[in-house]
Protein backbone atom coordinates (compact mmCIF):
# COMPACT_ATOMS: atom_id res chain seq x y z
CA UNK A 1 8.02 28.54 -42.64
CA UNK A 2 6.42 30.67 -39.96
CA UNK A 3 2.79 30.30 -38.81
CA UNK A 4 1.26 31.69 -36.04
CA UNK A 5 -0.49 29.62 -32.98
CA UNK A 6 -3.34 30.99 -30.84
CA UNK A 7 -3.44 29.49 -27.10
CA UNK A 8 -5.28 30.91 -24.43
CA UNK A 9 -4.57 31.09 -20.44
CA UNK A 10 -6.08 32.61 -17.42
CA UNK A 11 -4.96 35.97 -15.73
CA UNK A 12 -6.91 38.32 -13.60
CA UNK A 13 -7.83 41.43 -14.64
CA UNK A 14 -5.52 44.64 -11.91
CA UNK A 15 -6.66 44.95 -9.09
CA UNK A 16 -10.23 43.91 -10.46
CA UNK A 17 -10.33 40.14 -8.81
CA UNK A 18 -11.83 39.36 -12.17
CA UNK A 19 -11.11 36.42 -14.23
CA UNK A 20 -10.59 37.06 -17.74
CA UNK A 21 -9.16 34.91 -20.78
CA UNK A 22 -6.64 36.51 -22.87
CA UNK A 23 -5.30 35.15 -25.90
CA UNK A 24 -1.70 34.91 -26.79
CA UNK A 25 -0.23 35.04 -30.57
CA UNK A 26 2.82 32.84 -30.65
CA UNK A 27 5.13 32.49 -33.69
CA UNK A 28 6.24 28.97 -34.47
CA UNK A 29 8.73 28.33 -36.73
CA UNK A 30 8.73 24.78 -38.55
CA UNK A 31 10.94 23.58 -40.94
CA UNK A 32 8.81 21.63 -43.28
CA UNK A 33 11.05 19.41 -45.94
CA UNK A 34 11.74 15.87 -46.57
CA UNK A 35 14.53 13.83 -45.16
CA UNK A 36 16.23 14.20 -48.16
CA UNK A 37 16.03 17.91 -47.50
CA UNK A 38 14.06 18.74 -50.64
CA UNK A 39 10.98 21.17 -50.29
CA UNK A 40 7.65 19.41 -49.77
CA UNK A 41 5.29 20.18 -52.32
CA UNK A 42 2.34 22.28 -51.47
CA UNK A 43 -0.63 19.78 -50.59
CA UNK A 44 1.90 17.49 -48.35
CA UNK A 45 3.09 20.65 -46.18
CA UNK A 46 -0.63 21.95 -45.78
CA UNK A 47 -1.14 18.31 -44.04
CA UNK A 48 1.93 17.74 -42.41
CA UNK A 49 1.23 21.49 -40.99
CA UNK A 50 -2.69 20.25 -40.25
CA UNK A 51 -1.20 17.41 -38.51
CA UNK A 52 1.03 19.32 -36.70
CA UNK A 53 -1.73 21.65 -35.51
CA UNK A 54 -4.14 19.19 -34.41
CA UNK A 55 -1.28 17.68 -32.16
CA UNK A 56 -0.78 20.87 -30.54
CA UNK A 57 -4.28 20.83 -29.64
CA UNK A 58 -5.68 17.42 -28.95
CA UNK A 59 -2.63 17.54 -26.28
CA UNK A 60 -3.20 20.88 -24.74
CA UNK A 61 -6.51 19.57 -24.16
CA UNK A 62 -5.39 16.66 -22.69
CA UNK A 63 -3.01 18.58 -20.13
CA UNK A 64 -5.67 21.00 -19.10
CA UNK A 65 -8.46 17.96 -19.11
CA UNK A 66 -5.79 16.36 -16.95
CA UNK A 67 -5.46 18.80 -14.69
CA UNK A 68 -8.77 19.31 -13.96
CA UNK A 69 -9.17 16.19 -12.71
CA UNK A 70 -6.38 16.68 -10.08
CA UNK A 71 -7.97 20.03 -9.00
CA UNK A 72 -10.22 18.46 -5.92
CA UNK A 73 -8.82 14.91 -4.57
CA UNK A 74 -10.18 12.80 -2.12
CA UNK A 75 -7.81 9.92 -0.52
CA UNK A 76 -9.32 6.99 1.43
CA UNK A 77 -7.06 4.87 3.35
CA UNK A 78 -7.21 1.41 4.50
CA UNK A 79 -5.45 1.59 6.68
CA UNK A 80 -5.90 -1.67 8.47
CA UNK A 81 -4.70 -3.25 5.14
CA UNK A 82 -1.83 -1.18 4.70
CA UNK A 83 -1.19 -1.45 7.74
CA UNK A 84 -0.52 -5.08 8.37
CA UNK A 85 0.71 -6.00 4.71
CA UNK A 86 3.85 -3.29 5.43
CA UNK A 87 4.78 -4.51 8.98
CA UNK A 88 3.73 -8.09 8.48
CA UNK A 89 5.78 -8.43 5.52
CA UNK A 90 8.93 -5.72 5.72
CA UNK A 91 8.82 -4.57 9.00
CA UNK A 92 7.72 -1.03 7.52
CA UNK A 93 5.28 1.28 9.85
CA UNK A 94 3.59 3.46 6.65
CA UNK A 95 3.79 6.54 9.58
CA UNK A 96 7.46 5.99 9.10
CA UNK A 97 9.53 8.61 11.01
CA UNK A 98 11.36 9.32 7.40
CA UNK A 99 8.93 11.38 5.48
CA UNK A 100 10.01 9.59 2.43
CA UNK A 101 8.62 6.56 4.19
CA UNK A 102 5.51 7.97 5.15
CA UNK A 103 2.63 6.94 3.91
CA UNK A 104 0.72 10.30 4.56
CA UNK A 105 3.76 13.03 3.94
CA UNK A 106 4.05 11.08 0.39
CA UNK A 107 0.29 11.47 -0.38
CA UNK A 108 0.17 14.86 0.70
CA UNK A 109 3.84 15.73 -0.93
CA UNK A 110 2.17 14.57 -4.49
CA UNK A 111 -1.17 15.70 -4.53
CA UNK A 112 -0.71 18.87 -2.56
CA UNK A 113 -2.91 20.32 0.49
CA UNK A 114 -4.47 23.03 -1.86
CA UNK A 115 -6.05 20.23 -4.18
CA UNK A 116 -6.71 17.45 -1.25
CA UNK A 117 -10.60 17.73 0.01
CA UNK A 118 -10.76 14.97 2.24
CA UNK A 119 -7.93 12.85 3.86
CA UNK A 120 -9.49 9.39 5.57
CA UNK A 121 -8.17 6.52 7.03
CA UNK A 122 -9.87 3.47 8.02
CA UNK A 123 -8.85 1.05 10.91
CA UNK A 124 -9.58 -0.53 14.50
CA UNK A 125 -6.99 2.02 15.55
CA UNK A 126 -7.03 0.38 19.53
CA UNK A 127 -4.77 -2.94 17.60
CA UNK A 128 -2.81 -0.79 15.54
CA UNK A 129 0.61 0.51 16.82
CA UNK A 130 -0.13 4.31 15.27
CA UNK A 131 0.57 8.09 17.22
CA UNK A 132 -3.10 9.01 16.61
CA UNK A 133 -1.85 12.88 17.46
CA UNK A 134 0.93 12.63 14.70
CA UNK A 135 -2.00 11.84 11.98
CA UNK A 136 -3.98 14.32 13.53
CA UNK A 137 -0.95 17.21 12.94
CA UNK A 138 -1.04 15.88 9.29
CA UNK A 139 -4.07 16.76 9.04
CA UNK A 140 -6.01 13.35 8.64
CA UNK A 141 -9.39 12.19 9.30
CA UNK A 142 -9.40 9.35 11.77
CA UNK A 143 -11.84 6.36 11.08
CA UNK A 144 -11.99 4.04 13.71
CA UNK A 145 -13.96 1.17 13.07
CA UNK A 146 -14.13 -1.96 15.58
CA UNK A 147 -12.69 -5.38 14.46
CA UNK A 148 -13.62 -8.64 15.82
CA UNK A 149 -10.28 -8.51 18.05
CA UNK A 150 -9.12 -11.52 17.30
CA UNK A 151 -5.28 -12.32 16.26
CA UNK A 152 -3.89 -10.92 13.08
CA UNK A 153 -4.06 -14.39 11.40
CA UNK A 154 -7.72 -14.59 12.11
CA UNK A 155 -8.83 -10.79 12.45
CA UNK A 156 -11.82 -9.41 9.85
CA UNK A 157 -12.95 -5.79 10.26
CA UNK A 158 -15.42 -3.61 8.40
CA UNK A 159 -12.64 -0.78 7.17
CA UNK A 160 -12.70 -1.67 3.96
CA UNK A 161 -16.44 -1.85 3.87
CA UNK A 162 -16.97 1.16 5.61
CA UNK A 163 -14.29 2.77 3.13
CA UNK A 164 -16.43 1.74 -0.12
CA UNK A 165 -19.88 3.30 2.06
CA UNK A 166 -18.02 6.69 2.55
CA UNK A 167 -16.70 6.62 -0.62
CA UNK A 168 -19.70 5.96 -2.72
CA UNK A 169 -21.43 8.50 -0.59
CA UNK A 170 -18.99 11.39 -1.00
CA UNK A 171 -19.98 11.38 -4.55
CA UNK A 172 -23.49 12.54 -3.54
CA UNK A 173 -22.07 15.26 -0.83
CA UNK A 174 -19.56 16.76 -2.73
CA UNK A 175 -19.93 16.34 -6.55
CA UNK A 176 -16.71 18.55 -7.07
CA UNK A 177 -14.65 15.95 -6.24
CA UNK A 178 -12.30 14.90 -9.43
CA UNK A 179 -10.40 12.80 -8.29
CA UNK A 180 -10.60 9.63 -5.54
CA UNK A 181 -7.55 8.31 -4.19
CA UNK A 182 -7.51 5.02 -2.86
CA UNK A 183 -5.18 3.47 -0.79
CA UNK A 184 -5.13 -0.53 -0.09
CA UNK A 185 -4.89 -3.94 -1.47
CA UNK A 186 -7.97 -5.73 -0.87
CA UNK A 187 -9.89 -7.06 -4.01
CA UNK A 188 -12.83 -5.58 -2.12
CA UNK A 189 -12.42 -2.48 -3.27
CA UNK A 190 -12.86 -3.53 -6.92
CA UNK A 191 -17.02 -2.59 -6.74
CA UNK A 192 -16.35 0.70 -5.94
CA UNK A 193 -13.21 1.72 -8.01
CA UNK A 194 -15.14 0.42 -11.19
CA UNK A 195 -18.64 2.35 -9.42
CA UNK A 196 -16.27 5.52 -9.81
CA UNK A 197 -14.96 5.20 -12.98
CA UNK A 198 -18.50 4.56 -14.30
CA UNK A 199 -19.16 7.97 -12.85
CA UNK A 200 -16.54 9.58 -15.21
CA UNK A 201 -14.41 10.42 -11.96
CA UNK A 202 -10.62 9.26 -12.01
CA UNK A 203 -9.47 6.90 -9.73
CA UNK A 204 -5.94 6.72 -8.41
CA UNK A 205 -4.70 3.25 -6.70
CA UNK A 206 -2.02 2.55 -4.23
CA UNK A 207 -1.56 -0.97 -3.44
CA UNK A 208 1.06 -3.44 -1.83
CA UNK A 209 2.15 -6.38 -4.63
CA UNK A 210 2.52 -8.90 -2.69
CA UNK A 211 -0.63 -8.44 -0.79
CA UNK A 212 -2.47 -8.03 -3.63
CA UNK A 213 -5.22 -10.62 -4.76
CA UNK A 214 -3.48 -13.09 -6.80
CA UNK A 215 -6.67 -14.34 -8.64
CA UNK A 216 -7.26 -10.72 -10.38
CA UNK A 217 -5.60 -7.72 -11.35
CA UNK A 218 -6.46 -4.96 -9.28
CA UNK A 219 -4.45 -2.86 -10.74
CA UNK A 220 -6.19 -2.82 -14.19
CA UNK A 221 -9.32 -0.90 -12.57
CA UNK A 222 -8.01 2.06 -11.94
CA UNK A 223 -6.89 5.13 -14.13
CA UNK A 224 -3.48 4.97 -12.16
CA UNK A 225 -2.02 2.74 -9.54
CA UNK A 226 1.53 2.47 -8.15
CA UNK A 227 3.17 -0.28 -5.67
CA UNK A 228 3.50 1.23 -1.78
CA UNK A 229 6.80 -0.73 -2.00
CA UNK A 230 8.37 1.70 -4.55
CA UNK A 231 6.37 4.73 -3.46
CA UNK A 232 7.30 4.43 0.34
CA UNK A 233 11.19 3.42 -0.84
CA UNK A 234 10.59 0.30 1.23
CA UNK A 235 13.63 -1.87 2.00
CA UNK A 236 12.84 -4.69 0.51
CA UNK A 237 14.69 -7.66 1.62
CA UNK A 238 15.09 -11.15 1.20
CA UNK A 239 14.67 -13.48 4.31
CA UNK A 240 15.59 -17.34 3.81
CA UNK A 241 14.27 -19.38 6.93
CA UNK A 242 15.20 -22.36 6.27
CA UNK A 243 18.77 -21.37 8.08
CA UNK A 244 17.10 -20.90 11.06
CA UNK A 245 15.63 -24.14 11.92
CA UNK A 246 17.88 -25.78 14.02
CA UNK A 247 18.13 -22.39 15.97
CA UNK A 248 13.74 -22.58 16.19
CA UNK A 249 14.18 -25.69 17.47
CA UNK A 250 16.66 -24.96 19.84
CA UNK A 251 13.95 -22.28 21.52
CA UNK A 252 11.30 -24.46 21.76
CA UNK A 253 13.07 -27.07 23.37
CA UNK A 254 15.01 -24.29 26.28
CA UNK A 255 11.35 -22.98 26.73
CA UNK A 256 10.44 -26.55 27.89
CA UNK A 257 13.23 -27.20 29.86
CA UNK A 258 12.70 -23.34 31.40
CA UNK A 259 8.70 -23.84 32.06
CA UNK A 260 8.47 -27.44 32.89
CA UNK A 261 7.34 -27.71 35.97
CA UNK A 262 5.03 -24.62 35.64
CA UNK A 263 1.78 -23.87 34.52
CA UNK A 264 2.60 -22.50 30.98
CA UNK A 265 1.85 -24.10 27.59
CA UNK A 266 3.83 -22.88 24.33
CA UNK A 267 1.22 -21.42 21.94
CA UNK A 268 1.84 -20.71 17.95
CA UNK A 269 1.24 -16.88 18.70
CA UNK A 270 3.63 -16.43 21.23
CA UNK A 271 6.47 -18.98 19.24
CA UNK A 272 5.82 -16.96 16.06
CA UNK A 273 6.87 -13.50 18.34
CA UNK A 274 9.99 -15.33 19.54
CA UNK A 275 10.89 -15.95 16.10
CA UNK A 276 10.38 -12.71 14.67
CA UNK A 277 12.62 -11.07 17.66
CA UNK A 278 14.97 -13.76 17.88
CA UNK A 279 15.81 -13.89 14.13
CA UNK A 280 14.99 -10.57 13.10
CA UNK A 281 12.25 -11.64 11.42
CA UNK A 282 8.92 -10.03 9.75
CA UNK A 283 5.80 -11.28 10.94
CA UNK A 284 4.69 -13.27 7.69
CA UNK A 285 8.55 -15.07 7.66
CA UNK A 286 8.15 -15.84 11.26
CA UNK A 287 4.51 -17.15 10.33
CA UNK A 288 6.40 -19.29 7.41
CA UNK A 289 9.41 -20.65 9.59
CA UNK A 290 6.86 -22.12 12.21
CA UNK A 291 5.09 -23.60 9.00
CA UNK A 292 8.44 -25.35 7.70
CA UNK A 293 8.61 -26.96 11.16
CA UNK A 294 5.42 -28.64 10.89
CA UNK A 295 6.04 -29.77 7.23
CA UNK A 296 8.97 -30.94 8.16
CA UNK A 297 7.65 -32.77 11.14
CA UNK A 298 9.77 -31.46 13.60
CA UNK A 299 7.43 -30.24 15.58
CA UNK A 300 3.95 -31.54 17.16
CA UNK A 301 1.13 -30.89 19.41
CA UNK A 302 1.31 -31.90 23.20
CA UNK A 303 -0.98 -32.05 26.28
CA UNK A 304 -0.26 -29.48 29.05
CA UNK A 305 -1.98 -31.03 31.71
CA UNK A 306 -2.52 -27.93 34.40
CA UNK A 307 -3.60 -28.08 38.01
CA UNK A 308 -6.90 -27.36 37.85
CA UNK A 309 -8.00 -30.16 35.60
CA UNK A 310 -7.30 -28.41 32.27
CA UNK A 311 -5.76 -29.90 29.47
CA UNK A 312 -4.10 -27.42 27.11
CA UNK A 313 -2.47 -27.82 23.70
CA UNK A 314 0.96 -27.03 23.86
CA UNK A 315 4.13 -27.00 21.00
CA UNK A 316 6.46 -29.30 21.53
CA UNK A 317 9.30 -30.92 19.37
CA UNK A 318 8.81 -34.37 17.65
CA UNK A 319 11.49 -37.32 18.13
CA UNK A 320 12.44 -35.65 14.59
CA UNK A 321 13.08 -32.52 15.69
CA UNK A 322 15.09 -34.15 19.35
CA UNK A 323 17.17 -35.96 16.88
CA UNK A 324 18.27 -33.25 14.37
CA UNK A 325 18.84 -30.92 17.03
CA UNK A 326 20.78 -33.37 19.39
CA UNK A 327 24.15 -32.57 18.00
CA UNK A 328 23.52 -28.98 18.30
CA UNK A 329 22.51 -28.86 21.44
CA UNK A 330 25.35 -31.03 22.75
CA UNK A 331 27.70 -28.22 21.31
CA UNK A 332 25.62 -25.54 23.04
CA UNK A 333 26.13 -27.38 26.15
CA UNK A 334 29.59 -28.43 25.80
CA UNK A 335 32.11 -25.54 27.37
């Protein structure tokens, strides 16, 4: 059976610069019989083919609704979140030489620099380890926004607050926008992605799993949302560290036999960097090897007493730790 399908499409008019909508006559043919490969009878063919119609339509619609709402994006970035979760945790800078690895080429590759509007990212950019002239060249808009410079551990800025301020208020300066990208893994953000999708706009989520809030779902708020891990190709690897603890203890007890009789005291910050370069650690595994000491007892808190009348806390290993490692270290020391 033949019918015939009306669509329309767009196409400017020669050398006229002037939209016009043109409709286009195609023939479809469709085989309408059973699976026995008898002839349908009249009434079931007129619905099958009504059926078939209404298909055809309710997804055309659907592609061209969809791509409307790609046609003017807007990506916010926090990057202070992003940035710390990847190098914390896998050791991955998101402005990753690769461009595969990139946090920006990636955005730009998939939602393409004639649809992007606005391209922000958020973070105290004088703690972050970043080429500010590299994000420049790709065409980014640099946030900078002060933390309270403390250590990583212990560090709270207003990025993701000044994110959801920007965000909220873009919807009043440019209405166009379709489309809000958003690009972190705080819970915070869950006012405003729901404030946009209240709004009718679609919301797009890029997140880091095992970052992510662990008490709710983030990724249910969004229209779309995808794990940085898979769209960065992240190596993902596994680091055990319980196999390194005689080794930890080993540097914490050649750091005290090295500093002695000096003024120094052995902090948590600066054992935690040891680890991580030492073992080839990530930050957050380095974080959790320190963590197994102390569980584990093998480790406790001194008194540094320095010349000047200070007393400072220092690291030191427990008569748990001298014993486990005292067979170790005689084989170190043994030629």
């Amino acid at each position: 059976m033949s019918i015939q399908q009306t669509s329309s499409k767009e196409t400017k008019g020669q050398g006229t610069g002037v939209e016009i909508e043109v409709e286009e006559v195609v023939d479809v043919d469709i085989d309408i019989s059973s699976q026995k490969g008898d002839s349908l009878d009249g009434p079931t063919a007129i619905n099958l083919l009504g059926d078939l119609i209404g298909k055809s339509t309710v997804n055309t619609f659907k592609a061209m609704h969809s791509k409307s709402k790609m046609d003017n994006v807007a990506i916010f970035v926090d990057y202070d979140n992003v940035y710390w979760s990847l190098t914390q945790n896998h050791s991955h800078n998101p402005n990753h030489l690769e461009p595969e690895k990139n946090l920006f080429d990636q955005l730009w590759n998939r939602y393409g620099k004639d649809k992007v509007r606005t391209f922000r990212a958020y973070a105290d950019f004088e703690k972050i380890k970043t080429d500010l002239t590299s994000l420049q060249k790709k065409r980014v808009q640099i946030r900078h926004v002060y933390s309270n410079g403390k250590d990583v551990d212990q560090r709270k800025n207003s990025s993701d607050i000044e994110l959801c301020i920007d965000a909220i208020e873009h919807t009043y300066k440019d209405p166009n926008t379709t489309c809000y990208v958003i690009v972190t893994a705080d819970s915070d953000m869950i006012p405003v992605i729901s404030r946009l999708v209240y709004k009718g706009i679609r919301v797009e989520l890029y997140y880091t799993s095992d970052s992510a809030p662990k008490h709710v779902d983030i990724t249910t708020y969004p229209h779309y949302s995808e794990d940085l891990l898979k769209f960065l190709n992240v190596d993902v690897k596994i680091y055990e560290v319980e196999g390194h603890i005689d080794n930890a203890l080993l540097i914490i007890n050649s750091w005290h036999a090295q500093y002695k009789e000096t003024e120094r005291y052995l902090g948590a910050k600066y054992l935690k960097e040891q680890f991580a370069k030492s073992f080839g650690l990530p930050t957050k595994q380095a974080s959790e090897l320190l963590e197994r000491l102390e569980i584990k007892k093998l480790i406790t808190t001194g008194t540094k007493h320095l010349s000047n009348g200070e007393a400072k806390k220092s690291i030191i290993l427990s008569q748990a730790g001298k014993v486990r490692i005292a067979p170790v270290y005689t084989a170190v020391q043994t030629p």
